[in-house]
Each structure stands twice: as C-alpha cells, then as structure tokens.
PDB file of N, CA and C in Angstrom:
ATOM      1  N   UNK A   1     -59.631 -13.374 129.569  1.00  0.00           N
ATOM      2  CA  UNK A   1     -59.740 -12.519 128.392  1.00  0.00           C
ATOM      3  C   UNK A   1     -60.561 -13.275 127.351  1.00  0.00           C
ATOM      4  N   UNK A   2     -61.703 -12.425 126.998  1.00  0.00           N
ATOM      5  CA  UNK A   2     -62.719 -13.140 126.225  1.00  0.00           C
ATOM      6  C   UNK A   2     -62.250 -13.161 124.522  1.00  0.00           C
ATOM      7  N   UNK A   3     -60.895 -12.255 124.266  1.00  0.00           N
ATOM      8  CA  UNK A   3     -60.438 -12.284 122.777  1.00  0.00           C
ATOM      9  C   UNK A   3     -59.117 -11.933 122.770  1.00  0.00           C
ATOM     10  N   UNK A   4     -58.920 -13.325 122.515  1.00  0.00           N
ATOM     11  CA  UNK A   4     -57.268 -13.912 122.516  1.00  0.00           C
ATOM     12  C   UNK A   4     -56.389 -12.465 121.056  1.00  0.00           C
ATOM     13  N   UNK A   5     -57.382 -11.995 120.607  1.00  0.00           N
ATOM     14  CA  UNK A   5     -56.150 -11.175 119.480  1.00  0.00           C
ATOM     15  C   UNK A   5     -55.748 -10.042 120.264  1.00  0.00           C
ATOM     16  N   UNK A   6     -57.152  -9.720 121.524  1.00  0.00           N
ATOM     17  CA  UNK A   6     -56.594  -8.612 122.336  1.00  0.00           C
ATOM     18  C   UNK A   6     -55.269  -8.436 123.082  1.00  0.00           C
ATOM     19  N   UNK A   7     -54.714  -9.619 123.327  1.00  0.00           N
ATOM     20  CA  UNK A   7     -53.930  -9.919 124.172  1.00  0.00           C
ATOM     21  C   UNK A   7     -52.665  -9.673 123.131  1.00  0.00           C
ATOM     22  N   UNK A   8     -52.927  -9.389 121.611  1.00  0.00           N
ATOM     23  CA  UNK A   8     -50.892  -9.014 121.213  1.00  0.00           C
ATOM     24  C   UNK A   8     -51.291  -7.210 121.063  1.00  0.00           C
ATOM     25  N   UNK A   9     -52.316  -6.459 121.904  1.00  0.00           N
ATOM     26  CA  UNK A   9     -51.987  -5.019 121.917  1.00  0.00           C
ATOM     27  C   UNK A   9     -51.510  -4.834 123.423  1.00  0.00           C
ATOM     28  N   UNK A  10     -51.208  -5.910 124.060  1.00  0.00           N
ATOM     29  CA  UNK A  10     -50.688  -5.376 125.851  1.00  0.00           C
ATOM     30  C   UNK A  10     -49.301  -4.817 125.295  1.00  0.00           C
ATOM     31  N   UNK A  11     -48.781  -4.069 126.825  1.00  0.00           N
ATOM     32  CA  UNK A  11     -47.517  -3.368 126.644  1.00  0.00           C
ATOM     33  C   UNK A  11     -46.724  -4.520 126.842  1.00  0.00           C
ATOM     34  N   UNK A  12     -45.654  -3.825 127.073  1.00  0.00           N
ATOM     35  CA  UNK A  12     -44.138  -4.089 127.119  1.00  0.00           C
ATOM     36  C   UNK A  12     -43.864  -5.829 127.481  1.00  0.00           C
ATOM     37  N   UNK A  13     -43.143  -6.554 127.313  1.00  0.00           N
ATOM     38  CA  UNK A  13     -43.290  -7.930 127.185  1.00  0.00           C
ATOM     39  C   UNK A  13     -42.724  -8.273 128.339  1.00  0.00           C
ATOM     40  N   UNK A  14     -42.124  -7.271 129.525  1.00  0.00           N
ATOM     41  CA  UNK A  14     -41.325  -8.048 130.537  1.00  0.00           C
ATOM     42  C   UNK A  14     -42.525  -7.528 131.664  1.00  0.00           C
ATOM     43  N   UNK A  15     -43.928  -6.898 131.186  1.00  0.00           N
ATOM     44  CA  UNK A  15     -44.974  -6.190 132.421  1.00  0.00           C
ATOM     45  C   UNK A  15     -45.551  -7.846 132.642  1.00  0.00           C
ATOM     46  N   UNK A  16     -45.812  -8.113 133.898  1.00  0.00           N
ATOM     47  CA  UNK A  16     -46.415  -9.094 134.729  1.00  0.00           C
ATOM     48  C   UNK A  16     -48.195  -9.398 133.779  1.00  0.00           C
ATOM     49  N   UNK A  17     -48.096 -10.841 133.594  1.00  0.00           N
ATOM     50  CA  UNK A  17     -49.578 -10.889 132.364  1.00  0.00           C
ATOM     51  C   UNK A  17     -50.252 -12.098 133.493  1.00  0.00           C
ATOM     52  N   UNK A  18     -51.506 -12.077 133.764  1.00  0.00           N
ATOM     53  CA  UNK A  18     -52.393 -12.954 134.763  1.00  0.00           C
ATOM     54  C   UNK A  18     -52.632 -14.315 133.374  1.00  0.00           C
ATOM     55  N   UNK A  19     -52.957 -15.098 134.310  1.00  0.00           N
ATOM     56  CA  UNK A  19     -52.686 -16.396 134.264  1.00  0.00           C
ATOM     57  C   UNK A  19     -54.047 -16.420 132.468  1.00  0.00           C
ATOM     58  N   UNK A  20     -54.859 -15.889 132.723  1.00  0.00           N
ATOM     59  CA  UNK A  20     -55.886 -15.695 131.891  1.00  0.00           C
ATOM     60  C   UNK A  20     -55.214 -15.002 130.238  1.00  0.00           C
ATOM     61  N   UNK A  21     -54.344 -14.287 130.690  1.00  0.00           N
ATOM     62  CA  UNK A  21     -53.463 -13.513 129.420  1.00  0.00           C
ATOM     63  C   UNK A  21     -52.571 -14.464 128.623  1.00  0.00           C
ATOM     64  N   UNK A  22     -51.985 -15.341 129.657  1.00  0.00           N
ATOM     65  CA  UNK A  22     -51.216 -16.104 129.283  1.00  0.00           C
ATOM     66  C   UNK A  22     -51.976 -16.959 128.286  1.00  0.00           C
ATOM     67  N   UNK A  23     -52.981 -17.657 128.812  1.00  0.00           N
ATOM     68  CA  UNK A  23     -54.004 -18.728 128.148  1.00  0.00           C
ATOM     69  C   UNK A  23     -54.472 -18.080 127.149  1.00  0.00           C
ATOM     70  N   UNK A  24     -54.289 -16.958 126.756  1.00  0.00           N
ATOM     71  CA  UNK A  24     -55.408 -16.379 125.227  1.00  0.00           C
ATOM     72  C   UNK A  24     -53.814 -16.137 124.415  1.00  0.00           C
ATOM     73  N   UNK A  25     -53.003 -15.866 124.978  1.00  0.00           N
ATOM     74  CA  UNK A  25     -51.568 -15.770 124.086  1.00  0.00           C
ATOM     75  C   UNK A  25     -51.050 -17.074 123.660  1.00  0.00           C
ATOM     76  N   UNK A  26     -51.111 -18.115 124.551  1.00  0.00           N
ATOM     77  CA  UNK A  26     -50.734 -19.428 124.532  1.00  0.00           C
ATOM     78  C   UNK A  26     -51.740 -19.910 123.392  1.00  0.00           C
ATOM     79  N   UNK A  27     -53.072 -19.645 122.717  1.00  0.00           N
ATOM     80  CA  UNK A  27     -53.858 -20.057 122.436  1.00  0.00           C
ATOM     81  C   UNK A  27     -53.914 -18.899 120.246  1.00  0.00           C
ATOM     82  N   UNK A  28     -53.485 -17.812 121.092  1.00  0.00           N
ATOM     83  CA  UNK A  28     -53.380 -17.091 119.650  1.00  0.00           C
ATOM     84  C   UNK A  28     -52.515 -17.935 119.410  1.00  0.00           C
ATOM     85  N   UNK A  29     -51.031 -18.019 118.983  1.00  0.00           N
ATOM     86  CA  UNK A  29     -49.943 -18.477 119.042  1.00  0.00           C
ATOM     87  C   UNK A  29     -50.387 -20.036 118.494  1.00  0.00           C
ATOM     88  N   UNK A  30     -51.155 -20.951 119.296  1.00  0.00           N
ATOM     89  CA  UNK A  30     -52.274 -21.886 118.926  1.00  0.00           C
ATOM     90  C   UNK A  30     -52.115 -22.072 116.939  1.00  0.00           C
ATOM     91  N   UNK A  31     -53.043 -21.078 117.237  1.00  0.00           N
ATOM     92  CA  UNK A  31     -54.014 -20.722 115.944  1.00  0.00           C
ATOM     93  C   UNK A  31     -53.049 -20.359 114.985  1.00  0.00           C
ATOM     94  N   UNK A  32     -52.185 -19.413 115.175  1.00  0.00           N
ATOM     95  CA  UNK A  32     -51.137 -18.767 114.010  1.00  0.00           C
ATOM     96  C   UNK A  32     -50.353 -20.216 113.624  1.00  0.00           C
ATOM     97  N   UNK A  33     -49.863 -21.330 114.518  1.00  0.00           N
ATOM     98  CA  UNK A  33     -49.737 -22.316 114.459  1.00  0.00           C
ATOM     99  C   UNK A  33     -50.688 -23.284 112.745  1.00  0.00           C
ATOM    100  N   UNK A  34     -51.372 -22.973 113.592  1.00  0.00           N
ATOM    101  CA  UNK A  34     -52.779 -23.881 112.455  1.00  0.00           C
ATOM    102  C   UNK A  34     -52.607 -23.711 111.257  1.00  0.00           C
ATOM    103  N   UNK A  35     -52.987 -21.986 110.996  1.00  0.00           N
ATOM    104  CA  UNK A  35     -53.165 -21.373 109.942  1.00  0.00           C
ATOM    105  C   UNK A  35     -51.743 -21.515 109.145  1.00  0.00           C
ATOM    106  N   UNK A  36     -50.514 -21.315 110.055  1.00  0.00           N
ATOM    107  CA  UNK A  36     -49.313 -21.706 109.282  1.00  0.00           C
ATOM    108  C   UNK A  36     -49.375 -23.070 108.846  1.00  0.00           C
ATOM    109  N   UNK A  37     -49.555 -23.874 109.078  1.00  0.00           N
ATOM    110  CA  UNK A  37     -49.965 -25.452 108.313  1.00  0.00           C
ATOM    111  C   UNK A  37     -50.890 -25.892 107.224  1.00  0.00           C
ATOM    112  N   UNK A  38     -51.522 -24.917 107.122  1.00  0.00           N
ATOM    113  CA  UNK A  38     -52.445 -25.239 106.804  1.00  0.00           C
ATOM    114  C   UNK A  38     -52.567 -23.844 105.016  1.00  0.00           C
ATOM    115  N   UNK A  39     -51.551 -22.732 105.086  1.00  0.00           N
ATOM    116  CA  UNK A  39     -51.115 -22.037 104.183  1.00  0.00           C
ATOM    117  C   UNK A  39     -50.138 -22.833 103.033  1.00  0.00           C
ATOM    118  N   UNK A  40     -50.348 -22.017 101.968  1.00  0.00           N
ATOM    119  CA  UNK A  40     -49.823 -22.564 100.700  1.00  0.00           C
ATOM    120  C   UNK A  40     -48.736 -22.340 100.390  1.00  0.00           C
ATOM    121  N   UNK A  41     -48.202 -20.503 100.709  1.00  0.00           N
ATOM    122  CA  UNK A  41     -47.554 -19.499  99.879  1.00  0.00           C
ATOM    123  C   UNK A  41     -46.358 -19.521 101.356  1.00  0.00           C
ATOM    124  N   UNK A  42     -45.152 -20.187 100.992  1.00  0.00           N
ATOM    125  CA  UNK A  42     -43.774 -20.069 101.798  1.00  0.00           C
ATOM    126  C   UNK A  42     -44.069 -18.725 102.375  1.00  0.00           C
ATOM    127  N   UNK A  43     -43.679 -17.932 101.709  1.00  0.00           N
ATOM    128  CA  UNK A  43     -43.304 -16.493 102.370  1.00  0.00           C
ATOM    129  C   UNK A  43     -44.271 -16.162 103.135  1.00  0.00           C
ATOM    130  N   UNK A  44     -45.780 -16.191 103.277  1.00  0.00           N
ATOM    131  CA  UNK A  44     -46.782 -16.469 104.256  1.00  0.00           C
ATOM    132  C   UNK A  44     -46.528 -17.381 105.306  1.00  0.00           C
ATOM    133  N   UNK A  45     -46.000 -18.422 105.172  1.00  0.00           N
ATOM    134  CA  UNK A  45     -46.062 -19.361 106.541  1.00  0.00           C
ATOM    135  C   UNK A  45     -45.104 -18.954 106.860  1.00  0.00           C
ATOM    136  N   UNK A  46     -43.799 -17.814 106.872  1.00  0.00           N
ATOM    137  CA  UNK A  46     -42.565 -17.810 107.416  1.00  0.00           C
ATOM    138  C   UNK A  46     -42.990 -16.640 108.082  1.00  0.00           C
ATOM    139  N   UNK A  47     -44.310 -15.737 107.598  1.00  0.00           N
ATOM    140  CA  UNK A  47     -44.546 -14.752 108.639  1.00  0.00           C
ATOM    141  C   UNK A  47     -45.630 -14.865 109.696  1.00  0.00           C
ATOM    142  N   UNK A  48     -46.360 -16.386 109.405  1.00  0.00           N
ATOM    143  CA  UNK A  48     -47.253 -16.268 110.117  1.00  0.00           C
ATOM    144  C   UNK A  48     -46.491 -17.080 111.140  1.00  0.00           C
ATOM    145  N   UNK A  49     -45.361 -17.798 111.172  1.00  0.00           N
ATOM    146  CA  UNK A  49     -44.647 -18.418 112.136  1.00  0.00           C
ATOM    147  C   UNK A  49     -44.110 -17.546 113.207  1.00  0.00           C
ATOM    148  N   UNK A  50     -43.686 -16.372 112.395  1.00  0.00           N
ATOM    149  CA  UNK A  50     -42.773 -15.616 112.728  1.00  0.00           C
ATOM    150  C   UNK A  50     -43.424 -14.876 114.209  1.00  0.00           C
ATOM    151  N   UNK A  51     -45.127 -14.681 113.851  1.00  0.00           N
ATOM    152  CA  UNK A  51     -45.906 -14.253 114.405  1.00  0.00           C
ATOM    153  C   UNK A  51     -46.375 -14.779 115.778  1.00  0.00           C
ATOM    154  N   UNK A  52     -46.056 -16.461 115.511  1.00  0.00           N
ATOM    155  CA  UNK A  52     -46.425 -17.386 116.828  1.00  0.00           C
ATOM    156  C   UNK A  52     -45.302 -16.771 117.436  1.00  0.00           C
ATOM    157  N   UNK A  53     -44.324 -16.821 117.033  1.00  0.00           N
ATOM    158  CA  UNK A  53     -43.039 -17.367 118.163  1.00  0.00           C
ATOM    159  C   UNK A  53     -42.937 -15.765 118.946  1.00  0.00           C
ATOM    160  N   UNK A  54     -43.756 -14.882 118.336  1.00  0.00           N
ATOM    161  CA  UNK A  54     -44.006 -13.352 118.716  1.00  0.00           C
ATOM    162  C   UNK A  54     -44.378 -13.391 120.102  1.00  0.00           C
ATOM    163  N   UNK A  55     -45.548 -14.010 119.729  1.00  0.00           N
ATOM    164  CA  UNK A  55     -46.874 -14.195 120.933  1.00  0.00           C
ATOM    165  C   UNK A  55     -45.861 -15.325 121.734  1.00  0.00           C
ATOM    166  N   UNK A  56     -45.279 -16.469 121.319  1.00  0.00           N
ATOM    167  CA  UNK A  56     -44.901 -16.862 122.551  1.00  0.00           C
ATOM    168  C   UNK A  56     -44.309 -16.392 123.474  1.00  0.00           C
ATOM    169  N   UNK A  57     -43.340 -15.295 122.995  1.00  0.00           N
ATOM    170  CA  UNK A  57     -42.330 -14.764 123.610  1.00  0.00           C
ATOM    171  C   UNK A  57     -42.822 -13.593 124.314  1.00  0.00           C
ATOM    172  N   UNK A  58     -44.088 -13.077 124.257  1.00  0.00           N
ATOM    173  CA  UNK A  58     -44.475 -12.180 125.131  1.00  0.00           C
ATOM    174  C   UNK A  58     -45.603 -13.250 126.135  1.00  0.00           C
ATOM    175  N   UNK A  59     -45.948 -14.227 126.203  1.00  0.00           N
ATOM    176  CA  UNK A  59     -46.242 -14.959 127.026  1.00  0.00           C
ATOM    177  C   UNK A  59     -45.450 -15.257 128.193  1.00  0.00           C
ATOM    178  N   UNK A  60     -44.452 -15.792 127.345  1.00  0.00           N
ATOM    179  CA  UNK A  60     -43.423 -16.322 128.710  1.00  0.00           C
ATOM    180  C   UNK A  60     -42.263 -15.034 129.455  1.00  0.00           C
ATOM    181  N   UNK A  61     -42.712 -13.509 128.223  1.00  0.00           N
ATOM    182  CA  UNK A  61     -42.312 -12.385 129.022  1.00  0.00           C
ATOM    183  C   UNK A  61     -40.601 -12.281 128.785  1.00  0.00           C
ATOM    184  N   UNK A  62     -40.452 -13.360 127.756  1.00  0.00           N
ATOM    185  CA  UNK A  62     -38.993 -13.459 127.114  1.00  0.00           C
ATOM    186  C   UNK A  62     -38.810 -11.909 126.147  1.00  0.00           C
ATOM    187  N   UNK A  63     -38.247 -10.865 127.027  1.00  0.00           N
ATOM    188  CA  UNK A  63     -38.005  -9.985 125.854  1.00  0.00           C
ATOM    189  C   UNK A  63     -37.050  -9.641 124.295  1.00  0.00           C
ATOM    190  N   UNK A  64     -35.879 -10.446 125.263  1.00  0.00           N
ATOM    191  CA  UNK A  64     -34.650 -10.953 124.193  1.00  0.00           C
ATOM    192  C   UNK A  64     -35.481 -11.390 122.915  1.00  0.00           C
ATOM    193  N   UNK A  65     -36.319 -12.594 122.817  1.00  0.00           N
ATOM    194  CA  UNK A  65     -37.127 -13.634 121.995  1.00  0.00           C
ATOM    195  C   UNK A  65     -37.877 -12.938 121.719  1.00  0.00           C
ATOM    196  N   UNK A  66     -38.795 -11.640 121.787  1.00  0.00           N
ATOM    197  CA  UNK A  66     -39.449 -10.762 121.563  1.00  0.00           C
ATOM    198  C   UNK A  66     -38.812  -9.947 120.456  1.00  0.00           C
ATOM    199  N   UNK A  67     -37.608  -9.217 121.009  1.00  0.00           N
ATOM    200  CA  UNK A  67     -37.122  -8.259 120.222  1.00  0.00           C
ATOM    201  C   UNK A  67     -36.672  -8.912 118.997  1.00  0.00           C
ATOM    202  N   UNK A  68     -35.980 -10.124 119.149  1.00  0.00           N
ATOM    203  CA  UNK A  68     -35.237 -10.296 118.115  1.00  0.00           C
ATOM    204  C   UNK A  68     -36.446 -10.925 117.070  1.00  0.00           C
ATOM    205  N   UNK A  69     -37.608 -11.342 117.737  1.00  0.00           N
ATOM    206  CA  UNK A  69     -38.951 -11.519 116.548  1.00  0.00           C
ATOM    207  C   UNK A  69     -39.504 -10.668 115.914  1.00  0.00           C
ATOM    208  N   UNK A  70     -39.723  -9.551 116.417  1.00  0.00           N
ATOM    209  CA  UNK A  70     -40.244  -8.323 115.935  1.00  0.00           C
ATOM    210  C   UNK A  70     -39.332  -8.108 114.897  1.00  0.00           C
ATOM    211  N   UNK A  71     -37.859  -7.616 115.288  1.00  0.00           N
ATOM    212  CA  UNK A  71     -37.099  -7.307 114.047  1.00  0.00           C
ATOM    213  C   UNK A  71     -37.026  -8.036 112.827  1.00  0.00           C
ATOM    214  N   UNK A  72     -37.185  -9.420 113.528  1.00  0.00           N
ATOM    215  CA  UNK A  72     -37.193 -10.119 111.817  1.00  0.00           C
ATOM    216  C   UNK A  72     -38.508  -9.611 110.681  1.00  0.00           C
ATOM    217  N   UNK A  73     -39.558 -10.053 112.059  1.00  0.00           N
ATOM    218  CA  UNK A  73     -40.873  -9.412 111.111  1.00  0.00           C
ATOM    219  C   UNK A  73     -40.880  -8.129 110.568  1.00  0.00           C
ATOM    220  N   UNK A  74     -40.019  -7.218 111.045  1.00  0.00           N
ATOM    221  CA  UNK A  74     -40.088  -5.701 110.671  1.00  0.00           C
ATOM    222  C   UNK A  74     -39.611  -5.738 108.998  1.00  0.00           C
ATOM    223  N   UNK A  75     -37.844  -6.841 109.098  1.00  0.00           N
ATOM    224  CA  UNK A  75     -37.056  -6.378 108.228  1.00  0.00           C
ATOM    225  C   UNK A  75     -37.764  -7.999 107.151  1.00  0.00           C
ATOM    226  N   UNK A  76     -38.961  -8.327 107.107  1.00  0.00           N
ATOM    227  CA  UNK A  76     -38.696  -9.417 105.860  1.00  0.00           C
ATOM    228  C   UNK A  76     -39.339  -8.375 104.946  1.00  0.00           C
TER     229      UNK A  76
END
C-alpha cells in the first residue's frame, strides 16, 4: 500500500489485512507517534495517542483494543 492513511478506511478490524497493510498501519501509528511528541497542547497529544493505539489495534486485528479506542475517541 503506497498510502499508509489509506489503510485506517479498511473494514472491520477482525477482516484478514496482507502483510503490506500491516506495514503502512504499523507505520501510520509510527507517525501519530511522532507528531504526538513532538505537539504542545495536552488535549492534542491525548488524541493523537489515542489515534496510534487505534491503528495499532486494527493491525494486530485486536477488536476488543479497537472498540474500546474508538469509544474513548468518540466520547473525549
């Protein structure tokens, strides 16, 4: 996958992701990483964190770790 942001519109987090999906999720996740370090404003780095651990969890196809990320991000 030539654009790693494509990879947080796939479906459902428990559908089977090729080794290539993984590496652009593993790699967004990366970056949201960065940018959270590298931000000023708390309440920004708690959503851009919020955002990695998103993408990790549809990497490794963890839906539990999925759902319960989404909801936080829904309800801050």
């Amino acid at each position: 996958m030539d654009n790693p942001t494509a990879a947080l519109s796939m479906p459902h987090p428990l559908t089977p992701i090729s080794v290539q999906d993984r590496y652009a999720l593993m790699r967004t996740a990366e970056l949201f990483r960065q940018e959270q370090r590298t931000t000023r404003a708390p309440a920004d780095k708690e959503v851009i964190g919020a955002i990695a651990e998103l993408t990790d969890a549809m990497r490794r196809g963890d839906a539990g770790a999925f759902h319960r990320n989404l909801c936080s991000m829904w309800f801050r």
